[in-house]
PDB file of N, CA and C in Angstrom:
ATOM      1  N   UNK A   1      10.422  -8.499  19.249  1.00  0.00           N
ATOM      2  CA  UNK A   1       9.941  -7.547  20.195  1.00  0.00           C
ATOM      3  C   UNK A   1       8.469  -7.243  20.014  1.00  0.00           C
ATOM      4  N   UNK A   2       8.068  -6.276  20.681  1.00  0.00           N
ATOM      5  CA  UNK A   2       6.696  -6.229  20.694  1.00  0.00           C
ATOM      6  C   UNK A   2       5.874  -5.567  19.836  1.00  0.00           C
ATOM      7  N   UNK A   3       7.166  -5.005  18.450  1.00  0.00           N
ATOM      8  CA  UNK A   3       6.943  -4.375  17.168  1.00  0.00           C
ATOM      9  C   UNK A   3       6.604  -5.129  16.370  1.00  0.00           C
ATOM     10  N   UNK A   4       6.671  -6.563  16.473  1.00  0.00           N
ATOM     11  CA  UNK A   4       6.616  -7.742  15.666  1.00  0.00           C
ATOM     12  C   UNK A   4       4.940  -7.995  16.109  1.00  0.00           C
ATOM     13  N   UNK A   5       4.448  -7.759  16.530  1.00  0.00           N
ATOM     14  CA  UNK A   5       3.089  -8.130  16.380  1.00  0.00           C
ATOM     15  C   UNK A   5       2.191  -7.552  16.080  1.00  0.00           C
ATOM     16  N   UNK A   6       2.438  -6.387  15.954  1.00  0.00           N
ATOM     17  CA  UNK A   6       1.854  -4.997  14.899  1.00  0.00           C
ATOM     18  C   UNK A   6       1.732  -5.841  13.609  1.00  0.00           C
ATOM     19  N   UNK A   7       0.678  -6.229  13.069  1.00  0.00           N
ATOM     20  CA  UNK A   7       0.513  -6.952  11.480  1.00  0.00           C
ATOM     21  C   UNK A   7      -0.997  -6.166  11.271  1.00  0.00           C
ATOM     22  N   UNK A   8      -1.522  -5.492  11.376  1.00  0.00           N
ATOM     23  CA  UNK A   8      -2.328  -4.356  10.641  1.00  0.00           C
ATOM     24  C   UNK A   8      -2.485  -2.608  11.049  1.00  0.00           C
ATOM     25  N   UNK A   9      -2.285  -2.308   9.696  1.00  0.00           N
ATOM     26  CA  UNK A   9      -2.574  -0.588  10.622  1.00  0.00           C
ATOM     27  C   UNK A   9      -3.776  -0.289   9.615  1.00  0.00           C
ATOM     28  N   UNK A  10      -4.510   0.342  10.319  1.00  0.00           N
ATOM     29  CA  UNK A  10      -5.972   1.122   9.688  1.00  0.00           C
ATOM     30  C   UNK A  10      -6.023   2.325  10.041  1.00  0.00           C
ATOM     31  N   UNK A  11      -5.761   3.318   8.513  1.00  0.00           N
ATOM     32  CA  UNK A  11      -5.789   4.696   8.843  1.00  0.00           C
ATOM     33  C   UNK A  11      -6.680   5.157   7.748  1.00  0.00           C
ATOM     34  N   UNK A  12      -7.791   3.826   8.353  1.00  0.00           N
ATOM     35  CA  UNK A  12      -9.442   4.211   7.217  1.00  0.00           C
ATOM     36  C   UNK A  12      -9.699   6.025   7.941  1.00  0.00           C
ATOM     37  N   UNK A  13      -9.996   6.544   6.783  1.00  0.00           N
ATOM     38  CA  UNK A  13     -10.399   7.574   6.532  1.00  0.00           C
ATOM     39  C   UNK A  13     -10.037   8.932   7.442  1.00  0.00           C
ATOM     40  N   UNK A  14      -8.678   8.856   8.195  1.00  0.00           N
ATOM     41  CA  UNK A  14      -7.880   9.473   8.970  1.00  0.00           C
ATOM     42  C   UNK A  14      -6.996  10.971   7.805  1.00  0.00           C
ATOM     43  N   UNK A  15      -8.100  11.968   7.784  1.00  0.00           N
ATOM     44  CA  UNK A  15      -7.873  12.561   6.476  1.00  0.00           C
ATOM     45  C   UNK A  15      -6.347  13.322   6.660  1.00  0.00           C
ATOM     46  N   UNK A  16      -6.467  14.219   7.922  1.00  0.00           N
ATOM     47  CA  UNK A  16      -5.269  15.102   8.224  1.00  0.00           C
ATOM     48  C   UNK A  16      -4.192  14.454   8.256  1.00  0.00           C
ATOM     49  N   UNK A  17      -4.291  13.162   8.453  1.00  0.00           N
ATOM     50  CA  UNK A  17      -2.802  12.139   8.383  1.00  0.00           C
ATOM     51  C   UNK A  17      -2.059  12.337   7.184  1.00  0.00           C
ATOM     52  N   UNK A  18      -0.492  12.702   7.679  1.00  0.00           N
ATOM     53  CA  UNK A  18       0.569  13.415   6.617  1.00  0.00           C
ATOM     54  C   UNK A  18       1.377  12.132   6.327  1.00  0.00           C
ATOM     55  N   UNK A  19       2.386  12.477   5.367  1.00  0.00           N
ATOM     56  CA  UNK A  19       3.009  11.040   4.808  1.00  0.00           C
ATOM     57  C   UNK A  19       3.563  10.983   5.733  1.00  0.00           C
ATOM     58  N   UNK A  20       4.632  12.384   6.961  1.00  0.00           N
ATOM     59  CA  UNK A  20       5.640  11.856   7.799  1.00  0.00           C
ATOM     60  C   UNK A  20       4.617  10.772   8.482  1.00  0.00           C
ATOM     61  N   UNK A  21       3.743  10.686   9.012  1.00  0.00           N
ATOM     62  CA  UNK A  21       3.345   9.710  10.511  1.00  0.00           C
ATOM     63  C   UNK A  21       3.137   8.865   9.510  1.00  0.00           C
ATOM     64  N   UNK A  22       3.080   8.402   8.365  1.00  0.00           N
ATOM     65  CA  UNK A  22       2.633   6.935   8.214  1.00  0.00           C
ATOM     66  C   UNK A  22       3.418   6.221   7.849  1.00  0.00           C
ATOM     67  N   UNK A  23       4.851   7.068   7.021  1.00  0.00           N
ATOM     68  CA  UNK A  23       6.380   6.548   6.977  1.00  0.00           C
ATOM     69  C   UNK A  23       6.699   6.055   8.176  1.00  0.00           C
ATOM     70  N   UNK A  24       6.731   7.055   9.366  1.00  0.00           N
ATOM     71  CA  UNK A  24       7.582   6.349  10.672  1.00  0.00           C
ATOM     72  C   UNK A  24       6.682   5.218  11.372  1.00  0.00           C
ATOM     73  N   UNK A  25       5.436   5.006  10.900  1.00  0.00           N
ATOM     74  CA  UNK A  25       4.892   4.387  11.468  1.00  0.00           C
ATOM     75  C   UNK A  25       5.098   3.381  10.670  1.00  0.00           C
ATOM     76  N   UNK A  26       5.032   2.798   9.308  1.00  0.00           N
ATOM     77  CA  UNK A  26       5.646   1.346   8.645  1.00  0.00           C
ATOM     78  C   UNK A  26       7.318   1.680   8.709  1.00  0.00           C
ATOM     79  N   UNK A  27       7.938   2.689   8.989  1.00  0.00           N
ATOM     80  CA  UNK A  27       9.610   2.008   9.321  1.00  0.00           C
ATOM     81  C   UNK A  27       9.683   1.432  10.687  1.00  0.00           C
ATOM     82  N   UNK A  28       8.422   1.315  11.383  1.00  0.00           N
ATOM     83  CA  UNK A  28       8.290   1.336  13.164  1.00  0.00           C
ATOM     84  C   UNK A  28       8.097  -0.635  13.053  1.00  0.00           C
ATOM     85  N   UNK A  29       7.435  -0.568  12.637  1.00  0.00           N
ATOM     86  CA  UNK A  29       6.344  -1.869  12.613  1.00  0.00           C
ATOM     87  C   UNK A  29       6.212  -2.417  10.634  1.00  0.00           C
ATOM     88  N   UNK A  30       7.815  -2.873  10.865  1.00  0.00           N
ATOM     89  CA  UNK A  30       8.128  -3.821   9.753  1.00  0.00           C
ATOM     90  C   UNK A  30       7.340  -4.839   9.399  1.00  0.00           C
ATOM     91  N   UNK A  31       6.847  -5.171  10.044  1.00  0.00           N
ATOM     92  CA  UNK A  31       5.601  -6.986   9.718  1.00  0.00           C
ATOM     93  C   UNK A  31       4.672  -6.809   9.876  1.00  0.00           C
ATOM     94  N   UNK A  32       4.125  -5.241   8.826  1.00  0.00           N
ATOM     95  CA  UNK A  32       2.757  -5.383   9.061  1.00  0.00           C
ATOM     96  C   UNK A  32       2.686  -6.392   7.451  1.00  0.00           C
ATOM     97  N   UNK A  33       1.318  -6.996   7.702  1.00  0.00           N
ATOM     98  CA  UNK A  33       0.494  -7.692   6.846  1.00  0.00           C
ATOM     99  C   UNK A  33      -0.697  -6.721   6.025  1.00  0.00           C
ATOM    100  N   UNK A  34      -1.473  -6.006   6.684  1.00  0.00           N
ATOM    101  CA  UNK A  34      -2.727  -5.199   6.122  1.00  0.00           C
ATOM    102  C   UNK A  34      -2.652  -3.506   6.477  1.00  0.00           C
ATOM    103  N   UNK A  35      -2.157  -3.151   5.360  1.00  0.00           N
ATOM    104  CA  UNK A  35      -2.893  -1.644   5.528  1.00  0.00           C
ATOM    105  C   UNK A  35      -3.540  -0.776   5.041  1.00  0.00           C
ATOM    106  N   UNK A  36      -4.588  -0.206   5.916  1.00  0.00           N
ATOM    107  CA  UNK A  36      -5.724   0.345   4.928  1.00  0.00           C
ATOM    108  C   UNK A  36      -5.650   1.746   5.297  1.00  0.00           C
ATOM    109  N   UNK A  37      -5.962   2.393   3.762  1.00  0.00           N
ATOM    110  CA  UNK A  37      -5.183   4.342   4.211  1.00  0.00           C
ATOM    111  C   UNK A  37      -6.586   4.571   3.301  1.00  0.00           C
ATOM    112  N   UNK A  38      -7.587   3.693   3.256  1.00  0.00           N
ATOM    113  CA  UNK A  38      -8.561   4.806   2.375  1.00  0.00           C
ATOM    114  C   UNK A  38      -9.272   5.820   2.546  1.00  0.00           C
ATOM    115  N   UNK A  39      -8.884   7.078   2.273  1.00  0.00           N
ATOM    116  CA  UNK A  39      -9.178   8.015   2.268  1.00  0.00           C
ATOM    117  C   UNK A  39      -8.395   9.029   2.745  1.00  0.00           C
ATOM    118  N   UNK A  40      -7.155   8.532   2.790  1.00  0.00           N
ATOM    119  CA  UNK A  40      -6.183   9.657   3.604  1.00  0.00           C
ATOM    120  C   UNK A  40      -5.940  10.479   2.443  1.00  0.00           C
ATOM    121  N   UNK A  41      -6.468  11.530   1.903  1.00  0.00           N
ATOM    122  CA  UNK A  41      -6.062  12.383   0.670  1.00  0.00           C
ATOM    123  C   UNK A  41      -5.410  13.206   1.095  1.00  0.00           C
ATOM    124  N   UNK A  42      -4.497  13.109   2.068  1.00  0.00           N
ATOM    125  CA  UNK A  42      -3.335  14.049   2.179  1.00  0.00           C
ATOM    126  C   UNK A  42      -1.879  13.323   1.683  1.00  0.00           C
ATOM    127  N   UNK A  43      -1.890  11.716   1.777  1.00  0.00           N
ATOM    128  CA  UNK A  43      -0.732  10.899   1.400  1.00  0.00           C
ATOM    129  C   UNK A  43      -0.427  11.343   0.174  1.00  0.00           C
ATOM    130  N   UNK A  44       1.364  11.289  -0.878  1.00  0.00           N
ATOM    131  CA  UNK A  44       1.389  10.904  -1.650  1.00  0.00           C
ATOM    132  C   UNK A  44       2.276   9.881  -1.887  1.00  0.00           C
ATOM    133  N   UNK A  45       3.052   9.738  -3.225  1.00  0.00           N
ATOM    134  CA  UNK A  45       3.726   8.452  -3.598  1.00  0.00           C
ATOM    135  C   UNK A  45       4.755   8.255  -2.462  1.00  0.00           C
ATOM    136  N   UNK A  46       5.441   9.024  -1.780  1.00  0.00           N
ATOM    137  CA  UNK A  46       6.346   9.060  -0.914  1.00  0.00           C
ATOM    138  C   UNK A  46       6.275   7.538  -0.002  1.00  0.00           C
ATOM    139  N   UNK A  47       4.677   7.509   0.941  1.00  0.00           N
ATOM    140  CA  UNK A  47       3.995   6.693   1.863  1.00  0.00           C
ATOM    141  C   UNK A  47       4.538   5.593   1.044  1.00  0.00           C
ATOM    142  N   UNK A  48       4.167   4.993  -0.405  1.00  0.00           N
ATOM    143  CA  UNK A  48       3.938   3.992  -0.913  1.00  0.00           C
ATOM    144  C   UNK A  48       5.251   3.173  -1.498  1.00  0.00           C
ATOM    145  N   UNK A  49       6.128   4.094  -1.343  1.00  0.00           N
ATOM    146  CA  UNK A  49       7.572   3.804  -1.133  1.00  0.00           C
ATOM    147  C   UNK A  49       8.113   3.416  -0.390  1.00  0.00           C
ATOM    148  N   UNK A  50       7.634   4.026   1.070  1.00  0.00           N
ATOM    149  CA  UNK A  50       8.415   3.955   2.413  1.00  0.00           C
ATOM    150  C   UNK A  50       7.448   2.312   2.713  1.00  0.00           C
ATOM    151  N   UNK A  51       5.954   2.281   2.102  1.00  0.00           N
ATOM    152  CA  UNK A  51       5.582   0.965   2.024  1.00  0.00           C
ATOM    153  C   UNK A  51       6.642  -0.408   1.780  1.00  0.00           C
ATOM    154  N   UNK A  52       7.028   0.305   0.092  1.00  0.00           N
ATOM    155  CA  UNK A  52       7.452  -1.002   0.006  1.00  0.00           C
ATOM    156  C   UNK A  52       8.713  -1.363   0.004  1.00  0.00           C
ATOM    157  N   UNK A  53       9.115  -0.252   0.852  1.00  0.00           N
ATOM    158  CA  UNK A  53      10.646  -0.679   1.410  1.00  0.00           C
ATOM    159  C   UNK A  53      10.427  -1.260   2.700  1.00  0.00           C
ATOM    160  N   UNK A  54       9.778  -0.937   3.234  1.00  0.00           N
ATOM    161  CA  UNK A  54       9.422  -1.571   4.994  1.00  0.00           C
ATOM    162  C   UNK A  54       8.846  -2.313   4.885  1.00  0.00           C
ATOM    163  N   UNK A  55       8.209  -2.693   4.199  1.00  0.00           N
ATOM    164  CA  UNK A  55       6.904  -3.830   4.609  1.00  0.00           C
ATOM    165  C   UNK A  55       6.598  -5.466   3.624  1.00  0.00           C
ATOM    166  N   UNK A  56       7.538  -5.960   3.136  1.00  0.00           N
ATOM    167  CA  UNK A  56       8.043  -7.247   2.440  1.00  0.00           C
ATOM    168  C   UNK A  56       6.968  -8.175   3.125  1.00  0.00           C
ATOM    169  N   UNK A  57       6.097  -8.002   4.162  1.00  0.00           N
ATOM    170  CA  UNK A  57       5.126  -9.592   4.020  1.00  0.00           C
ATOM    171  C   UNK A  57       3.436  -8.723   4.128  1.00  0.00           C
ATOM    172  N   UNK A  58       4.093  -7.433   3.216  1.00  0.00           N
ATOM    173  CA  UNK A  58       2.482  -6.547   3.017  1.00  0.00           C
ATOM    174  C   UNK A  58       1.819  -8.064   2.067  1.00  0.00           C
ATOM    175  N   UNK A  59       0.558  -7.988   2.930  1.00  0.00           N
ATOM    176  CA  UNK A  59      -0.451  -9.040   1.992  1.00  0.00           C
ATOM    177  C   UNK A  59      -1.677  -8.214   1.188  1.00  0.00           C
ATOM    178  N   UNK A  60      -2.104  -7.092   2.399  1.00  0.00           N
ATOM    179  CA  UNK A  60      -3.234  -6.264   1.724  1.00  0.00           C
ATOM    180  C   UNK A  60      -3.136  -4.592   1.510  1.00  0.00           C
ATOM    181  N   UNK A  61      -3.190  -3.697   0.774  1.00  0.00           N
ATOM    182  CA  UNK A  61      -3.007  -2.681   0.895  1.00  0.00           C
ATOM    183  C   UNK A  61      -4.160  -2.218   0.006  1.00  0.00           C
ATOM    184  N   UNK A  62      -5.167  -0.923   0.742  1.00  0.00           N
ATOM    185  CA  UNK A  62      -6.093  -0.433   0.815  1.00  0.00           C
ATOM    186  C   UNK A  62      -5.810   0.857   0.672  1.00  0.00           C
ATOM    187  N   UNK A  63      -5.681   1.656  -0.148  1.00  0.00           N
ATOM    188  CA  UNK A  63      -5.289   3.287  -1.160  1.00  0.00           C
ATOM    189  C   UNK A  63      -6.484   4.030  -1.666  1.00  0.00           C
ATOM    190  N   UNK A  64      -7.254   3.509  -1.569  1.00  0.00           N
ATOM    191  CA  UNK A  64      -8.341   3.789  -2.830  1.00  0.00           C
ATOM    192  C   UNK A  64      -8.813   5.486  -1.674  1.00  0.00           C
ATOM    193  N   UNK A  65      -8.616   6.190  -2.851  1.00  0.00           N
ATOM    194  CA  UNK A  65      -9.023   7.726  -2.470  1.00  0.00           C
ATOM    195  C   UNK A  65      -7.728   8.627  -2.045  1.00  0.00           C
ATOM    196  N   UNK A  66      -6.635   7.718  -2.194  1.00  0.00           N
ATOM    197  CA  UNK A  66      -5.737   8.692  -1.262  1.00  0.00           C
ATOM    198  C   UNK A  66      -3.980   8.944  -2.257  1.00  0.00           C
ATOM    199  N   UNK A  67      -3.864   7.717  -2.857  1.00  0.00           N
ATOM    200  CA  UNK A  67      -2.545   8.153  -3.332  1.00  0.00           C
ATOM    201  C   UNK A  67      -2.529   7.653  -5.487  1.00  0.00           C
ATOM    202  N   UNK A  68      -1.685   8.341  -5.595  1.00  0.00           N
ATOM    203  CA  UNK A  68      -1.617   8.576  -6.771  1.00  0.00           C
ATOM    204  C   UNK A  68       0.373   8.416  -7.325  1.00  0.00           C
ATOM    205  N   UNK A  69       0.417   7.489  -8.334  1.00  0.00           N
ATOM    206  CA  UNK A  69       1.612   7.396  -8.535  1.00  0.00           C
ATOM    207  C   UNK A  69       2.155   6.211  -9.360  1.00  0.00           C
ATOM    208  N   UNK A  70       2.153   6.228 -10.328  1.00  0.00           N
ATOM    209  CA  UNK A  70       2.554   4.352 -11.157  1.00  0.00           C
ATOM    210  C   UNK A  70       4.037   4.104 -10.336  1.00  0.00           C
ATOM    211  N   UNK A  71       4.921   4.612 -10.438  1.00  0.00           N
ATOM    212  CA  UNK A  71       6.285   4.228  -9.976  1.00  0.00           C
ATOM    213  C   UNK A  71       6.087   3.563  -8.740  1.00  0.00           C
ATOM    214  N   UNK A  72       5.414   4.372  -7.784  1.00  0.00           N
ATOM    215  CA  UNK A  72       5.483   4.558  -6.346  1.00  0.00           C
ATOM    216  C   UNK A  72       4.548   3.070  -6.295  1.00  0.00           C
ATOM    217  N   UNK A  73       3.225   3.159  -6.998  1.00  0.00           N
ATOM    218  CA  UNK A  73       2.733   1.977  -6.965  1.00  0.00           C
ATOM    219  C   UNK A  73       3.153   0.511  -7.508  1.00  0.00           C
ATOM    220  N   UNK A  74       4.391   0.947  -8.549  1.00  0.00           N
ATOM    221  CA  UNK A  74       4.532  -0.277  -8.731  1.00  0.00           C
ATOM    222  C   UNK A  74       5.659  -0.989  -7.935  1.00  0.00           C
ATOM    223  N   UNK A  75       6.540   0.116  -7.395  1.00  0.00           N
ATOM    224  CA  UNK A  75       7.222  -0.415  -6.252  1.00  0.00           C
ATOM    225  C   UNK A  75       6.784  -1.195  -5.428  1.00  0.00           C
ATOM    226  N   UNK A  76       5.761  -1.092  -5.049  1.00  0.00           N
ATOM    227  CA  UNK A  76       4.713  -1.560  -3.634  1.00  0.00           C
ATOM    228  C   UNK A  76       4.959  -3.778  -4.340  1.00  0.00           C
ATOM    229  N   UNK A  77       4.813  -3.309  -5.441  1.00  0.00           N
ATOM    230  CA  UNK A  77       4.112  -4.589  -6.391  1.00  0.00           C
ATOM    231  C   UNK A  77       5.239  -5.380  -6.312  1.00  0.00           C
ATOM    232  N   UNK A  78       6.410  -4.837  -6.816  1.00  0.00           N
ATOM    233  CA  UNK A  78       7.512  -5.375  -7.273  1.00  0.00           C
ATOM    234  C   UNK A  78       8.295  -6.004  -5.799  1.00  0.00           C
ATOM    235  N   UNK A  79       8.043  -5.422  -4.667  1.00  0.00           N
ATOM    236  CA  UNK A  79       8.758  -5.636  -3.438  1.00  0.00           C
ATOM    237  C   UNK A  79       7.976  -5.776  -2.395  1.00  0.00           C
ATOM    238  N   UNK A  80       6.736  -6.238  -2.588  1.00  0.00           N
ATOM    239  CA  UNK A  80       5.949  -6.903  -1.999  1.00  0.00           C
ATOM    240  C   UNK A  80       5.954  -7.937  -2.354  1.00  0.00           C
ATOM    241  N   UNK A  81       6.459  -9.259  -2.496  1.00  0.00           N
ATOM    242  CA  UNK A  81       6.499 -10.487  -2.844  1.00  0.00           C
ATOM    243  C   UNK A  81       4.986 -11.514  -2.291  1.00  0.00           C
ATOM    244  N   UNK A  82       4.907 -11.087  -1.057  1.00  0.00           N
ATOM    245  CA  UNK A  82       3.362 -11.573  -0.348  1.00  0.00           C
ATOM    246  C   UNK A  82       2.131 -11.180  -0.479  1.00  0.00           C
ATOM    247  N   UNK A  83       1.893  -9.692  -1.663  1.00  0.00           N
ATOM    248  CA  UNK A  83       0.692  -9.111  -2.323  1.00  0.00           C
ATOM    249  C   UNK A  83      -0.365 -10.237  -2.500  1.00  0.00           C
ATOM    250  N   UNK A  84      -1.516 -10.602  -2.123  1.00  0.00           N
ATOM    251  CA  UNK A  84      -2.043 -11.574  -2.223  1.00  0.00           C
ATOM    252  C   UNK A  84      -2.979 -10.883  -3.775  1.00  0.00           C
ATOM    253  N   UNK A  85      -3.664 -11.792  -4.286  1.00  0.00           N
ATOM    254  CA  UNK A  85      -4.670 -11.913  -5.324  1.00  0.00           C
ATOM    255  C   UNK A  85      -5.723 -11.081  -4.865  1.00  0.00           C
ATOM    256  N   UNK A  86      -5.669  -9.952  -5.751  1.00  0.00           N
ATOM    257  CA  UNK A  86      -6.914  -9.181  -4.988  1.00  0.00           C
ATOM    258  C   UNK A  86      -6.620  -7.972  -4.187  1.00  0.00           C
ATOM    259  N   UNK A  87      -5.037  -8.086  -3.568  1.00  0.00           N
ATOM    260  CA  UNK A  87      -4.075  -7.525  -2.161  1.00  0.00           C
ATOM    261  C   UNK A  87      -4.193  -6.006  -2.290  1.00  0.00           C
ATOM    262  N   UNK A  88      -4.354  -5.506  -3.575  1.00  0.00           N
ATOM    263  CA  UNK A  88      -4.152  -4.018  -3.791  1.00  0.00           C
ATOM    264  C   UNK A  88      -5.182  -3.407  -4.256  1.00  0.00           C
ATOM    265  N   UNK A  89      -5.861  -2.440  -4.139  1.00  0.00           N
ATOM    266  CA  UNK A  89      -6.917  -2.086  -3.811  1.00  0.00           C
ATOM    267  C   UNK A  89      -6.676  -0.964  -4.228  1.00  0.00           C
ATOM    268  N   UNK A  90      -6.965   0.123  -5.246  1.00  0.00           N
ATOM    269  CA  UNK A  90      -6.892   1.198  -5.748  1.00  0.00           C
ATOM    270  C   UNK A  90      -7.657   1.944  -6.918  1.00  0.00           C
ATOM    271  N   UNK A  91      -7.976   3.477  -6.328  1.00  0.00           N
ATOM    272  CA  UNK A  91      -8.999   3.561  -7.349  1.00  0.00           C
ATOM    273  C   UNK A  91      -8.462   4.047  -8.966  1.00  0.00           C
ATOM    274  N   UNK A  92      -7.273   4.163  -9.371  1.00  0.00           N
ATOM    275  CA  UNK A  92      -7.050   4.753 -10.119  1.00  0.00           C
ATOM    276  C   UNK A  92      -6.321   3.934 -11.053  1.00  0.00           C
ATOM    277  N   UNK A  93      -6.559   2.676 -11.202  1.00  0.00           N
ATOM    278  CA  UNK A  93      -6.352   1.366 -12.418  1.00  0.00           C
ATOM    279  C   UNK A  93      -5.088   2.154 -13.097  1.00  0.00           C
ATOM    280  N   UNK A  94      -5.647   3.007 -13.815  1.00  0.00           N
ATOM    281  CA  UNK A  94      -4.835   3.180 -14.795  1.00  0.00           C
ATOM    282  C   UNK A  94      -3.223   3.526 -14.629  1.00  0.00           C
ATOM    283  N   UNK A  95      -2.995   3.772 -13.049  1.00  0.00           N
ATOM    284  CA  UNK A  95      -1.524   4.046 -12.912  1.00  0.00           C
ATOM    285  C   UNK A  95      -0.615   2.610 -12.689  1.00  0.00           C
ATOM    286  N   UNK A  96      -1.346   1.593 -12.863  1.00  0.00           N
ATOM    287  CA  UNK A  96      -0.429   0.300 -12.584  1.00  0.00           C
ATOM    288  C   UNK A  96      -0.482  -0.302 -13.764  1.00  0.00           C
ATOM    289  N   UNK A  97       0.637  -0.469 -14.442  1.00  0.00           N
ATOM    290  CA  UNK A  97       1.122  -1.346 -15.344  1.00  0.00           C
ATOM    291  C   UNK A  97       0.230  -2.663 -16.043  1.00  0.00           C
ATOM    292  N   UNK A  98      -0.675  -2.593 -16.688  1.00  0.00           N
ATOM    293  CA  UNK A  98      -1.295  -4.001 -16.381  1.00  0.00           C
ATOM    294  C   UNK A  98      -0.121  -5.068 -16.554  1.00  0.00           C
ATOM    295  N   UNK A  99       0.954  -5.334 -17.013  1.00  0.00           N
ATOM    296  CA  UNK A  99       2.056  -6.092 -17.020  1.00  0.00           C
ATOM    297  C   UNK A  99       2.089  -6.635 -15.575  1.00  0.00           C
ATOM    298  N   UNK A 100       2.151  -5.764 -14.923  1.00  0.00           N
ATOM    299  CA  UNK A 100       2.662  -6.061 -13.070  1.00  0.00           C
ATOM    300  C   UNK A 100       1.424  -6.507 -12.468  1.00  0.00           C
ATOM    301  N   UNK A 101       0.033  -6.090 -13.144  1.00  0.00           N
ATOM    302  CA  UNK A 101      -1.538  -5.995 -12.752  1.00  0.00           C
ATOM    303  C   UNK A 101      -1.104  -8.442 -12.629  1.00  0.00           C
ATOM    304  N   UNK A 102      -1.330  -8.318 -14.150  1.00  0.00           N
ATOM    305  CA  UNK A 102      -1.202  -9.549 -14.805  1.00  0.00           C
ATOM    306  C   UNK A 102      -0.299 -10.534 -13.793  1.00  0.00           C
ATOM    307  N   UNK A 103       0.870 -10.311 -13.822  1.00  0.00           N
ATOM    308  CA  UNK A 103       2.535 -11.170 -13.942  1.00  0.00           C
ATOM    309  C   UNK A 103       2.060 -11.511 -12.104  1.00  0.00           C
ATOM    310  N   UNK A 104       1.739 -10.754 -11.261  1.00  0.00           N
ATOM    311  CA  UNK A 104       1.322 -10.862  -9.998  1.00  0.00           C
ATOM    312  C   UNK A 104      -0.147 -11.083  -9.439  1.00  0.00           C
ATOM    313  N   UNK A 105      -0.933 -11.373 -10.392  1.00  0.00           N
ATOM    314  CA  UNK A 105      -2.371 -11.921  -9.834  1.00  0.00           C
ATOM    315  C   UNK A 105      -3.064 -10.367  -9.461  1.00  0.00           C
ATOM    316  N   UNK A 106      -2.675  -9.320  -9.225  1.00  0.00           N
ATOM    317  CA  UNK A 106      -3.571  -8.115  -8.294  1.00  0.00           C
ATOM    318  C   UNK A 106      -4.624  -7.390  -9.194  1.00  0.00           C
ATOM    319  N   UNK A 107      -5.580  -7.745  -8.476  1.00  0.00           N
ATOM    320  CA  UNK A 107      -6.936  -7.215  -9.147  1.00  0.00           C
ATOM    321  C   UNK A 107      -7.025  -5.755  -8.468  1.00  0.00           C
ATOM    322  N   UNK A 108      -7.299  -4.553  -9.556  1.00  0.00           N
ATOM    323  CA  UNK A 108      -7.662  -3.313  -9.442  1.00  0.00           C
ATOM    324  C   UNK A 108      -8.781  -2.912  -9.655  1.00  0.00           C
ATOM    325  N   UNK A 109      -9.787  -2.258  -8.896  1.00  0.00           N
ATOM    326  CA  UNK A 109     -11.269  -2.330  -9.586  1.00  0.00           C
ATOM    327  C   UNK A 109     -11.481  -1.670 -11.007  1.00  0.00           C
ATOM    328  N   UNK A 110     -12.286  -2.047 -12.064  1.00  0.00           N
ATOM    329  CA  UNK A 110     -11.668  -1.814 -13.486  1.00  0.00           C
ATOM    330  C   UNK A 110     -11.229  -2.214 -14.467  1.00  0.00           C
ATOM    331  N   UNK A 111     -10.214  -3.329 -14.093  1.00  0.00           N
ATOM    332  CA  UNK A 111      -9.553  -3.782 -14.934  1.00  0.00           C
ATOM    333  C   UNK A 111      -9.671  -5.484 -15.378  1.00  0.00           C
ATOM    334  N   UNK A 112     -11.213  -5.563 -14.402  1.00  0.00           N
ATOM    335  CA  UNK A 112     -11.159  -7.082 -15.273  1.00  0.00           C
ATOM    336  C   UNK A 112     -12.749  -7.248 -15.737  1.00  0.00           C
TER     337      UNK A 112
END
């Protein structure tokens, strides 16, 4: 359907944006490929869950300024199978595992 061609959402620097609209919006539009939330500092780990339950051919995801969470982030990692090299983008290194950093190629700024 015509939900299937939704493959990027950009909610660059869209601050008032709450986790509900960005949950229903990746349970809406399953195949996205790229999404960029930097700067939404209203998101938390919740979004990054509902990420990586909905979104299995996420290639790029763009966080940096907005969410905070090792679990939540490493979910994203673990069930994103299509995370490309580079794919995750976050400013806060230290909440991802370097194990999962490593074992999956994803560069965090920081950590290399």
């Amino acid at each position: 359907g015509a939900f299937q061609a939704v493959r990027t959402l950009d909610g660059f620097k869209m601050c008032t944006t709450s986790d509900n609209t960005i949950i229903e919006l990746v349970q809406r539009f399953q195949h996205l490929t790229c999404i960029d939330l930097r700067g939404c500092t209203r998101l938390t780990g919740a979004v990054l869950i509902a990420i990586a339950e909905n979104c299995p051919n996420l290639a790029s995801l763009d966080i940096r300024g907005c969410v905070k969470g090792d679990k939540a982030i490493t979910a994203v990692v673990e069930k994103c199978p299509n995370l490309l090299p580079n794919g995750l983008l976050h400013a806060h290194e230290s909440y991802i595992p370097s194990s999962k950093i490593e074992s999956r190629g994803v560069y965090v700024p920081g950590q290399m």
